[in-house]
N, C-alpha and C. Protein backbone atom coordinates (compact mmCIF):
# COMPACT_ATOMS: atom_id res chain seq x y z
N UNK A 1 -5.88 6.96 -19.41
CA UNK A 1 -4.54 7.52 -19.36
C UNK A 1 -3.59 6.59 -20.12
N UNK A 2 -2.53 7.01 -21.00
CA UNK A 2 -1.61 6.44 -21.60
C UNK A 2 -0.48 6.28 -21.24
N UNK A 3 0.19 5.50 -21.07
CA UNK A 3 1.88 4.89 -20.49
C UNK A 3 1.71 3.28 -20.08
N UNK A 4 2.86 3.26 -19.43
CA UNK A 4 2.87 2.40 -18.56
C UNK A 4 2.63 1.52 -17.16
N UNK A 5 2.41 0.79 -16.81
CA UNK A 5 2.49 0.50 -15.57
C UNK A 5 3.80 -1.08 -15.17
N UNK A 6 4.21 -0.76 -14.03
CA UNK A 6 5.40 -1.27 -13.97
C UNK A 6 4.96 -2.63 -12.92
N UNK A 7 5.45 -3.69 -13.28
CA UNK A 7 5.10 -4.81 -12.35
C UNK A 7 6.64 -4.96 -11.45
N UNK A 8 6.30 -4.54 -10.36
CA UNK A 8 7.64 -4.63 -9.15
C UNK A 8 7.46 -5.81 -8.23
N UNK A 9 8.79 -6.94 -7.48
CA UNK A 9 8.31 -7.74 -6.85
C UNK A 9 9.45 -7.37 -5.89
N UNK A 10 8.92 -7.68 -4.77
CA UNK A 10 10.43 -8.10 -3.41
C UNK A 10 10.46 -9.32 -2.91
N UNK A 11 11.90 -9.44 -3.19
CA UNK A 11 12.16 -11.14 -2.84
C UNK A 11 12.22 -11.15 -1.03
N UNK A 12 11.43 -11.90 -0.69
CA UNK A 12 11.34 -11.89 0.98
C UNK A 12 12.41 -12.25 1.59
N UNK A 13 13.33 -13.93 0.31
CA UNK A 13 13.95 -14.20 1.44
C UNK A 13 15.01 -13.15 1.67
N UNK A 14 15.45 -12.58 0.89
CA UNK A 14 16.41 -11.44 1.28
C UNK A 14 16.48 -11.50 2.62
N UNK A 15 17.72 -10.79 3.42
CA UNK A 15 17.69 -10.30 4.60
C UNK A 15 16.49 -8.64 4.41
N UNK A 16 15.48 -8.41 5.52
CA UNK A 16 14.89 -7.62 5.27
C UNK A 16 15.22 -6.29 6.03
N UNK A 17 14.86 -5.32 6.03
CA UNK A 17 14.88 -3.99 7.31
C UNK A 17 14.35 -4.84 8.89
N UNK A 18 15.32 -4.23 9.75
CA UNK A 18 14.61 -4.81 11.05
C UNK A 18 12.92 -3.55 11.08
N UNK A 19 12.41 -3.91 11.30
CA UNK A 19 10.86 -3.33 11.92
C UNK A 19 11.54 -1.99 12.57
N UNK A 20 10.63 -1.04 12.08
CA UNK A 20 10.73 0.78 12.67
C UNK A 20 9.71 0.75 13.54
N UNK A 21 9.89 1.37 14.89
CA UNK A 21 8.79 1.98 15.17
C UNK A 21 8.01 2.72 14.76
N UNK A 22 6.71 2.92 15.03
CA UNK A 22 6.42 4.13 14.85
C UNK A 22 6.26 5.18 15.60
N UNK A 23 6.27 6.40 14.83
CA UNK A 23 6.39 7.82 15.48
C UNK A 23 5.79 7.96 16.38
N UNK A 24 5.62 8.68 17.60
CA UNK A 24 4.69 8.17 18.13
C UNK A 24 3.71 9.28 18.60
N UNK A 25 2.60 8.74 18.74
CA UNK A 25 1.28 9.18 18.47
C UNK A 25 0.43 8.27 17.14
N UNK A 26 1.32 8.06 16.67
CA UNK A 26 1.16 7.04 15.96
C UNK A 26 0.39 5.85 15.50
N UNK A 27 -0.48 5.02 15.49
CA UNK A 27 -0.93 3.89 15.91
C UNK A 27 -1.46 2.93 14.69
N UNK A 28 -1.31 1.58 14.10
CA UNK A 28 -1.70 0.89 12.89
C UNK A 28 -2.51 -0.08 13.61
N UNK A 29 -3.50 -0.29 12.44
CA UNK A 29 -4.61 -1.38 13.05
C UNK A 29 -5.03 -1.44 11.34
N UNK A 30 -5.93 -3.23 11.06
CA UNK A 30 -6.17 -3.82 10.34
C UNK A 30 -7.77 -2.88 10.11
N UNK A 31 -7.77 -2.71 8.82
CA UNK A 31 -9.73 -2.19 8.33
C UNK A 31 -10.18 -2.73 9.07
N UNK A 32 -11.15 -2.03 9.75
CA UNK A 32 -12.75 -2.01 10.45
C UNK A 32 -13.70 -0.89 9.74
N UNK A 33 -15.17 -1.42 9.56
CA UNK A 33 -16.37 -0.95 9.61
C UNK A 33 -15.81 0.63 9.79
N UNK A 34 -15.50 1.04 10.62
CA UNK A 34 -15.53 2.35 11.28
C UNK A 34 -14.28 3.18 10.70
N UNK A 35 -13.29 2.59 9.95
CA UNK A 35 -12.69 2.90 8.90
C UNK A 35 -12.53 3.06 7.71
N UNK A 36 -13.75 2.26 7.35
CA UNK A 36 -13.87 2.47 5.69
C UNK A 36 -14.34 3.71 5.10
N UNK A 37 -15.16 4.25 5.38
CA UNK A 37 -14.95 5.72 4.24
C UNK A 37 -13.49 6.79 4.72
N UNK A 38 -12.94 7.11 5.81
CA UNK A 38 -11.63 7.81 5.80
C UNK A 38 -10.75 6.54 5.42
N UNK A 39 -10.73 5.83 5.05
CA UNK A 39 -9.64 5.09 3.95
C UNK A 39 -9.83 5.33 2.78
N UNK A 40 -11.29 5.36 2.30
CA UNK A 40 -11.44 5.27 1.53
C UNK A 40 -11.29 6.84 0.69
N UNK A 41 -11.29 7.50 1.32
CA UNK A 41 -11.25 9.33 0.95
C UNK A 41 -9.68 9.33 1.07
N UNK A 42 -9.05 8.89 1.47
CA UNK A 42 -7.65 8.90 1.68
C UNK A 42 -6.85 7.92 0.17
N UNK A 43 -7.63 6.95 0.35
CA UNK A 43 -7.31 6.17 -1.33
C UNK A 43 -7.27 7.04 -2.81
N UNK A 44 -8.53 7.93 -2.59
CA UNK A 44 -9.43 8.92 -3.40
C UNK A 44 -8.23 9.86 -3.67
N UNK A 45 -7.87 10.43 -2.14
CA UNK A 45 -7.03 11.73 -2.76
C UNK A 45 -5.91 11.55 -3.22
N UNK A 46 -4.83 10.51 -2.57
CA UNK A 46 -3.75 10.09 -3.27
C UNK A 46 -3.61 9.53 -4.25
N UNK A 47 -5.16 9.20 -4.82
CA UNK A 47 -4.90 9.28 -6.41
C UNK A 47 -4.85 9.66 -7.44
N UNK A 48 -5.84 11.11 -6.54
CA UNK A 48 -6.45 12.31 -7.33
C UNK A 48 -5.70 13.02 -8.65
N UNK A 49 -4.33 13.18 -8.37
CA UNK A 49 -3.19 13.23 -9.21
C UNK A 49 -3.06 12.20 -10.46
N UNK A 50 -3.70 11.66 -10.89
CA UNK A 50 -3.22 10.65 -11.97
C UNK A 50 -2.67 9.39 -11.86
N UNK A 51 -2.71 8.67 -10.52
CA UNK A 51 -1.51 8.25 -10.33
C UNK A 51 -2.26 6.91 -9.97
N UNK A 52 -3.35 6.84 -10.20
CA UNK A 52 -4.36 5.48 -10.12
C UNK A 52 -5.62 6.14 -9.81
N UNK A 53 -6.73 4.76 -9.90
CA UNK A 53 -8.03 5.72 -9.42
C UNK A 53 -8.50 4.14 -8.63
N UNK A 54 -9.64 5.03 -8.04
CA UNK A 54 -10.36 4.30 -6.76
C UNK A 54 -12.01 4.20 -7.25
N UNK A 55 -12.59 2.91 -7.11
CA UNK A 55 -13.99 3.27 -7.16
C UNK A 55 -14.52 3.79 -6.15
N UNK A 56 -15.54 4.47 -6.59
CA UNK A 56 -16.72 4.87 -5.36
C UNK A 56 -17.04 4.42 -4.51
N UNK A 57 -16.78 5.30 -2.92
CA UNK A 57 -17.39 4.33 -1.95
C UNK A 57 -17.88 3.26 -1.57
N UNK A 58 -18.98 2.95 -2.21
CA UNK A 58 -19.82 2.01 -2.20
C UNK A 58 -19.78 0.48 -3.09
N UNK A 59 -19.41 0.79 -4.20
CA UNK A 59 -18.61 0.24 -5.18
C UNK A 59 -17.18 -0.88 -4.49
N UNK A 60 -16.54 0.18 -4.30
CA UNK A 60 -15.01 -0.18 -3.38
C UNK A 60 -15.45 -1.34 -2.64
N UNK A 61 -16.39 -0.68 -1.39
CA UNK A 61 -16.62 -1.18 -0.38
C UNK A 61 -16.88 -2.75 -0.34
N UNK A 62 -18.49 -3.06 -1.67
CA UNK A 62 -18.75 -4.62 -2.50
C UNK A 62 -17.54 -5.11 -3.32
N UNK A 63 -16.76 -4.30 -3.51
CA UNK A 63 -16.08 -5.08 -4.37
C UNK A 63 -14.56 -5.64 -3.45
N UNK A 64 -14.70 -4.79 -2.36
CA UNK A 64 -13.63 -5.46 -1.68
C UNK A 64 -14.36 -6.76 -0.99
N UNK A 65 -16.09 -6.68 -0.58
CA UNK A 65 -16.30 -8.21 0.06
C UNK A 65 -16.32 -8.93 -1.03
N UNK A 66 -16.32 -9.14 -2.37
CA UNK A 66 -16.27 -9.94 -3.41
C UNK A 66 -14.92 -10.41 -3.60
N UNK A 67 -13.87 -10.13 -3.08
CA UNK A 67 -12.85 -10.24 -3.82
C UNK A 67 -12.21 -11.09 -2.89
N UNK A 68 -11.74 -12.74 -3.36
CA UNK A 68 -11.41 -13.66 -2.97
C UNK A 68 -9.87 -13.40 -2.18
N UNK A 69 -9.24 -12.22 -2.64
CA UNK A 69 -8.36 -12.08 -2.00
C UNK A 69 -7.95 -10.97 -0.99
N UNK A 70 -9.22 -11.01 -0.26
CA UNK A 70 -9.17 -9.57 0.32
C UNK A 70 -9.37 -10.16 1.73
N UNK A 71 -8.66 -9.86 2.59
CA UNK A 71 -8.71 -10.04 4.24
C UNK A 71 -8.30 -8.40 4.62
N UNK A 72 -9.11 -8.11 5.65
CA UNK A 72 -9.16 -6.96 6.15
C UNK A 72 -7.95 -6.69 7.22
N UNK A 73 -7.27 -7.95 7.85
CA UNK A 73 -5.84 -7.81 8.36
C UNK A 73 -4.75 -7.64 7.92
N UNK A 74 -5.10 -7.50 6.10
CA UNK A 74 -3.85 -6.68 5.45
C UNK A 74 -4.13 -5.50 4.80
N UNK A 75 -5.09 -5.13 5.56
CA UNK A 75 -5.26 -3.79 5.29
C UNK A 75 -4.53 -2.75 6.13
N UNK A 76 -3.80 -2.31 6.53
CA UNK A 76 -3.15 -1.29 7.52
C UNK A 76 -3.28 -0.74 7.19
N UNK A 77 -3.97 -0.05 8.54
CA UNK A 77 -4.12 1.83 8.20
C UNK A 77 -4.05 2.53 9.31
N UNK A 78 -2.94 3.60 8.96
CA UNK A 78 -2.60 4.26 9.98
C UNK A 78 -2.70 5.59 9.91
N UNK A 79 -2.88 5.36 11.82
CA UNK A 79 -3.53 7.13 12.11
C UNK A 79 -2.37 7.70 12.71
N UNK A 80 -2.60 9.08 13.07
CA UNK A 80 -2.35 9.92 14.11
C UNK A 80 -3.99 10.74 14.60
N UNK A 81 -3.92 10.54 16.11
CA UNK A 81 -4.87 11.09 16.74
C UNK A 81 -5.84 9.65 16.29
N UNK A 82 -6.87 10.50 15.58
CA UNK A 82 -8.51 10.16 15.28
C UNK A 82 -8.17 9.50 13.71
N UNK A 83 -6.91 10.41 13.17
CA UNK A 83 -7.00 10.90 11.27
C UNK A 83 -6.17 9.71 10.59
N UNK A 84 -6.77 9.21 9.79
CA UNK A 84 -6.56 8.31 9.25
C UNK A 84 -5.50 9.17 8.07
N UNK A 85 -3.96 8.86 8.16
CA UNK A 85 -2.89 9.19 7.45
C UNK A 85 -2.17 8.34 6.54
N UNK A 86 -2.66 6.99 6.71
CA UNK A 86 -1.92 6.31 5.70
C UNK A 86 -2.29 4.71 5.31
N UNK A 87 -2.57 4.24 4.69
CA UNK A 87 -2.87 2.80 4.74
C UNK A 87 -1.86 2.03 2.96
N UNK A 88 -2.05 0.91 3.73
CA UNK A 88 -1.29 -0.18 2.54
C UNK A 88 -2.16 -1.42 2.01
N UNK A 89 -2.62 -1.84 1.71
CA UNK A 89 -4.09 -2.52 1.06
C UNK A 89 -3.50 -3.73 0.41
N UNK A 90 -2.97 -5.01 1.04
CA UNK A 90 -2.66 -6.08 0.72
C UNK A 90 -3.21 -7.06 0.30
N UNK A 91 -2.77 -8.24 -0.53
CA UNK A 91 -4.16 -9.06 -0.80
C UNK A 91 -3.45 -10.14 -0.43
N UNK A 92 -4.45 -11.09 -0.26
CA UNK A 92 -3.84 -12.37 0.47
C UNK A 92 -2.55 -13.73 -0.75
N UNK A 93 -2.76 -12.54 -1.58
CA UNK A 93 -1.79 -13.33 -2.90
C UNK A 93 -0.44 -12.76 -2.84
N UNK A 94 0.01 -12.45 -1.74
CA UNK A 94 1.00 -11.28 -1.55
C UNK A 94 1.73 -10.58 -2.57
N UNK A 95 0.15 -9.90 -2.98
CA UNK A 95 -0.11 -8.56 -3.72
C UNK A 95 -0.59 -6.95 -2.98
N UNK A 96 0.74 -6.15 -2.94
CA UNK A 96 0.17 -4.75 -2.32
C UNK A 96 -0.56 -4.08 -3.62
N UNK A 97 -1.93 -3.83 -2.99
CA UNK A 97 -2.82 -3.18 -4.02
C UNK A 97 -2.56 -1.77 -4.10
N UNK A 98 -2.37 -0.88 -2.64
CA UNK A 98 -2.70 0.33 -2.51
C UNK A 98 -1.56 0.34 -1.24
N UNK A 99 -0.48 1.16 -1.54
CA UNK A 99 -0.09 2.22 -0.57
C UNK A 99 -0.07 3.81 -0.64
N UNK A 100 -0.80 4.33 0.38
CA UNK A 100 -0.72 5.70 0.21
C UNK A 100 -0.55 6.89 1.44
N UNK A 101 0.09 7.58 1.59
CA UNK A 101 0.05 8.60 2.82
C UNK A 101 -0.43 9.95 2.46
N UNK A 102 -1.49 10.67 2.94
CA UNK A 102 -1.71 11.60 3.35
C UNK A 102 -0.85 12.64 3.10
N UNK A 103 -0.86 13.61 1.71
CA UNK A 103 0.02 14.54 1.63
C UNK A 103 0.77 14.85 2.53
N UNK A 104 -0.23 15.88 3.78
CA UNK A 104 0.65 16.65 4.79
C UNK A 104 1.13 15.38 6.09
N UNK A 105 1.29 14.04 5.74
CA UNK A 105 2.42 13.40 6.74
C UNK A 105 3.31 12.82 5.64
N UNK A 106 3.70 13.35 4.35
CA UNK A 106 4.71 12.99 3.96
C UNK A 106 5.96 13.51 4.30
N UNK A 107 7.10 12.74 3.70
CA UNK A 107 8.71 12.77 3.68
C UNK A 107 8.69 12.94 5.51
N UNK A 108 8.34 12.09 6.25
CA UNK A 108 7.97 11.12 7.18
C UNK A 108 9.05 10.23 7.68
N UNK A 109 8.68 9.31 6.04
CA UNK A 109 9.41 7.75 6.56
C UNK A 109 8.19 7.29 6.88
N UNK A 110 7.30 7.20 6.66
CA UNK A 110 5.72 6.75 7.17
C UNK A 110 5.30 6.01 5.74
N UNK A 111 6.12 6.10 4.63
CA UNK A 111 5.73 4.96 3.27
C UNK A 111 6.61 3.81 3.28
N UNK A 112 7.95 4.07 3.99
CA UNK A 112 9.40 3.37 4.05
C UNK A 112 8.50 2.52 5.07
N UNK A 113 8.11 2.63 6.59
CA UNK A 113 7.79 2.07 7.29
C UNK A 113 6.05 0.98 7.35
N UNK A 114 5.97 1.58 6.55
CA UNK A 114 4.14 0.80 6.06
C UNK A 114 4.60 -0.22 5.46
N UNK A 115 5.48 0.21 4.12
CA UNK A 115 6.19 -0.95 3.37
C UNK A 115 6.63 -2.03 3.87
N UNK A 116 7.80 -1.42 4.88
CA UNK A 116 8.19 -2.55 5.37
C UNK A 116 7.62 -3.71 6.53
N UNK A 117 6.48 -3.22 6.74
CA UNK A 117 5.37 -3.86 7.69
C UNK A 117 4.78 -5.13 6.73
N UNK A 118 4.19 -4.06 5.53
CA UNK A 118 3.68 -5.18 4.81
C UNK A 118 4.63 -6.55 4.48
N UNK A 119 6.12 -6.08 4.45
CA UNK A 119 6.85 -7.09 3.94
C UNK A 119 7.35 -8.27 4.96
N UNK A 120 7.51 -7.60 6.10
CA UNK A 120 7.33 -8.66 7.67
C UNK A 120 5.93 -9.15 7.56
N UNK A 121 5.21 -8.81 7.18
CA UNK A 121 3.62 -9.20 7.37
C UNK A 121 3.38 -10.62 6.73
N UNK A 122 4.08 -10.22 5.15
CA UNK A 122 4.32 -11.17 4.10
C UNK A 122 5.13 -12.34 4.59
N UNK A 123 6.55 -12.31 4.79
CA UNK A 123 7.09 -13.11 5.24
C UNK A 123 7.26 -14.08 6.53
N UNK A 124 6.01 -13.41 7.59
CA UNK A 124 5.28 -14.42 8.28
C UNK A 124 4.37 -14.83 7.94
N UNK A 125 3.87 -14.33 6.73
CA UNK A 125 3.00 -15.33 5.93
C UNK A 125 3.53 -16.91 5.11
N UNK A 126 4.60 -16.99 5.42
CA UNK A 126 5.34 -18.10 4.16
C UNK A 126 5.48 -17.59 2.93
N UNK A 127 5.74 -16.26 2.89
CA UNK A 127 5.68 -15.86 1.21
C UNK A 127 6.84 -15.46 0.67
N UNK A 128 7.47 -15.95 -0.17
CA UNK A 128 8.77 -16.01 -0.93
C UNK A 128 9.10 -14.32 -1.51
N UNK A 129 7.38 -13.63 -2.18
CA UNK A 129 7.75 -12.04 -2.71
C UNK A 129 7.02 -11.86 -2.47
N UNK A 130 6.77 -10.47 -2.79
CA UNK A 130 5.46 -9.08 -2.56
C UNK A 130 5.91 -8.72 -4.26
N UNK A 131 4.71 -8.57 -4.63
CA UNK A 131 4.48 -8.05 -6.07
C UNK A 131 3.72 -6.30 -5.58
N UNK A 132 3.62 -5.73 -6.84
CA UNK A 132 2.57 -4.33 -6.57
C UNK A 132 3.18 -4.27 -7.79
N UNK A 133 1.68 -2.98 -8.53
CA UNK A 133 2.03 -2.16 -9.70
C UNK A 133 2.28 -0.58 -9.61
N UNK A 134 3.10 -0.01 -10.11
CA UNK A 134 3.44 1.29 -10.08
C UNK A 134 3.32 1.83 -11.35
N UNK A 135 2.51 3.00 -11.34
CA UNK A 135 3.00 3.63 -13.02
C UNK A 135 4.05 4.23 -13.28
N UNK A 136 4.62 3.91 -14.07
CA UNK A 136 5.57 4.09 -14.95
C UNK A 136 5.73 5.71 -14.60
N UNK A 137 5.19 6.35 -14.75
CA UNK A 137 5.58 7.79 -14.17
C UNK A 137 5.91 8.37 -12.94
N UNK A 138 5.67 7.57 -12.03
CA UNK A 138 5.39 8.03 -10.83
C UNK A 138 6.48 7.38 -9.74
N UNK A 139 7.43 8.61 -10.10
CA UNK A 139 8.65 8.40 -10.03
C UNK A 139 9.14 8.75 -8.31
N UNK A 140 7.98 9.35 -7.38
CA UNK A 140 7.95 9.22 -6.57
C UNK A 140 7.89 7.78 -5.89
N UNK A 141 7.18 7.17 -6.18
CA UNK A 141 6.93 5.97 -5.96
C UNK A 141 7.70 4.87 -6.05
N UNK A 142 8.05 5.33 -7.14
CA UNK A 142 9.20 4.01 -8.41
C UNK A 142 10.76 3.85 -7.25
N UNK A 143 10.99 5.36 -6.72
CA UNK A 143 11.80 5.54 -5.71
C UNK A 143 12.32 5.41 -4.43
N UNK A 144 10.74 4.93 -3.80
CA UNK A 144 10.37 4.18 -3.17
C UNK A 144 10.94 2.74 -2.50
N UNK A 145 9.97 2.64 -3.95
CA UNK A 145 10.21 0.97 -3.98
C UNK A 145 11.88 0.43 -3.97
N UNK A 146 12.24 1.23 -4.74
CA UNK A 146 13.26 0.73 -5.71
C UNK A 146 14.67 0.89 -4.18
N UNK A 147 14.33 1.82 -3.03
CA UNK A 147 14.90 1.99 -1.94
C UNK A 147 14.53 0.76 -1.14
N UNK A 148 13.52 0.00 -1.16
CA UNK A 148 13.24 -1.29 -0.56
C UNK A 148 13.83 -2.30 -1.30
N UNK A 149 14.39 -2.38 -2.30
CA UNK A 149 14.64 -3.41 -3.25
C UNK A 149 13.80 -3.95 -4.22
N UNK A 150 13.30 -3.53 -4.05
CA UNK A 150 11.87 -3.91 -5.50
C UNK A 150 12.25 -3.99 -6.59
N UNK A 151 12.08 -4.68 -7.21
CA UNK A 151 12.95 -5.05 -8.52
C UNK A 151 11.62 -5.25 -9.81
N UNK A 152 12.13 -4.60 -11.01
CA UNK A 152 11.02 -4.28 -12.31
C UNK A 152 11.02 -6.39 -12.36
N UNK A 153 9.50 -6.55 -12.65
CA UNK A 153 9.32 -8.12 -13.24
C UNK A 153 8.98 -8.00 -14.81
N UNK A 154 8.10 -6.91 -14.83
CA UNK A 154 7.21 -6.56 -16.14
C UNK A 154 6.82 -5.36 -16.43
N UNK A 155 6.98 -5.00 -17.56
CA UNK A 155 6.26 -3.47 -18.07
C UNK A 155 4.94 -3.62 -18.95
N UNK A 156 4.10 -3.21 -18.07
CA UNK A 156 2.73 -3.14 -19.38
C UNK A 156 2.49 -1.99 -19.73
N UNK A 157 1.90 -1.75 -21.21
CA UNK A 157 1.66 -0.61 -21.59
C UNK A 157 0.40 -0.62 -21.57
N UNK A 158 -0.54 0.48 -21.40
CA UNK A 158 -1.60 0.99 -21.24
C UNK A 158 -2.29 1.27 -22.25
């Protein structure tokens, strides 16, 4: 695919959002075993659109234990009920890899509130920003962010 992708960072020390509850029925917990393929089908579809892609199951799965910056307690992923509706995929470089919700629990407040988890998450980590990439098109997103304060660092072209 051709364009851009946008390098966004949030400065922590900012004053941040106080913490939202969540909705309730609600419930977030760090990747487990017993979550990885409905995360991973959930990664799949919200990208299905163009808007990034995901490796294969299995693939994903090795390449997330390979990857020096991967702890499974910044992984949040959140359900309602049983159904895995939304997760945010952090890396221990306080880099968000992956946020995504579940078509039918969008315009929510359930991306506003993941976000801002990750960013309390971050900043009891000792971490000054949160970086993530957005494409350049995806202006849903860009809108997002840009409502948290996320500020453009870099534009790469594709």
């Amino acid at each position: 695919m051709s364009g851009a992708c946008l390098l966004l960072r949030k400065d922590l020390r900012a004053p941040l959002l106080p913490a939202q509850p969540w909705p309730e029925g609600f419930t977030l917990s760090p990747l487990n075993p017993s979550l990885i393929e409905p995360v991973h089908a959930l990664l799949v579809a919200g990208y299905a659109d163009g808007q990034g892609s995901v490796l294969p199951l299995q693939a994903w799965q090795q390449a997330l234990g390979r990857d020096a910056d991967y702890d499974p307690t910044l992984c949040f992923v959140l359900r309602h009920a049983a159904r895995v509706v939304g997760v945010a995929q952090a890396w221990t470089s306080a880099y968000l890899k992956d946020l995504v919700v579940h078509p039918a629990y969008r315009g929510r407040g359930l991306g506003s509130t993941l976000l801002e988890h990750v960013f309390l998450a971050f900043r009891q980590r000792g971490e000054a920003c949160v970086d993530l990439k957005v494409m350049e098109h995806n202006l849903q997103a860009r809108d997002l962010y840009a409502r948290h304060g996320m500020v453009l660092v870099q534009r790469e072209t594709l």
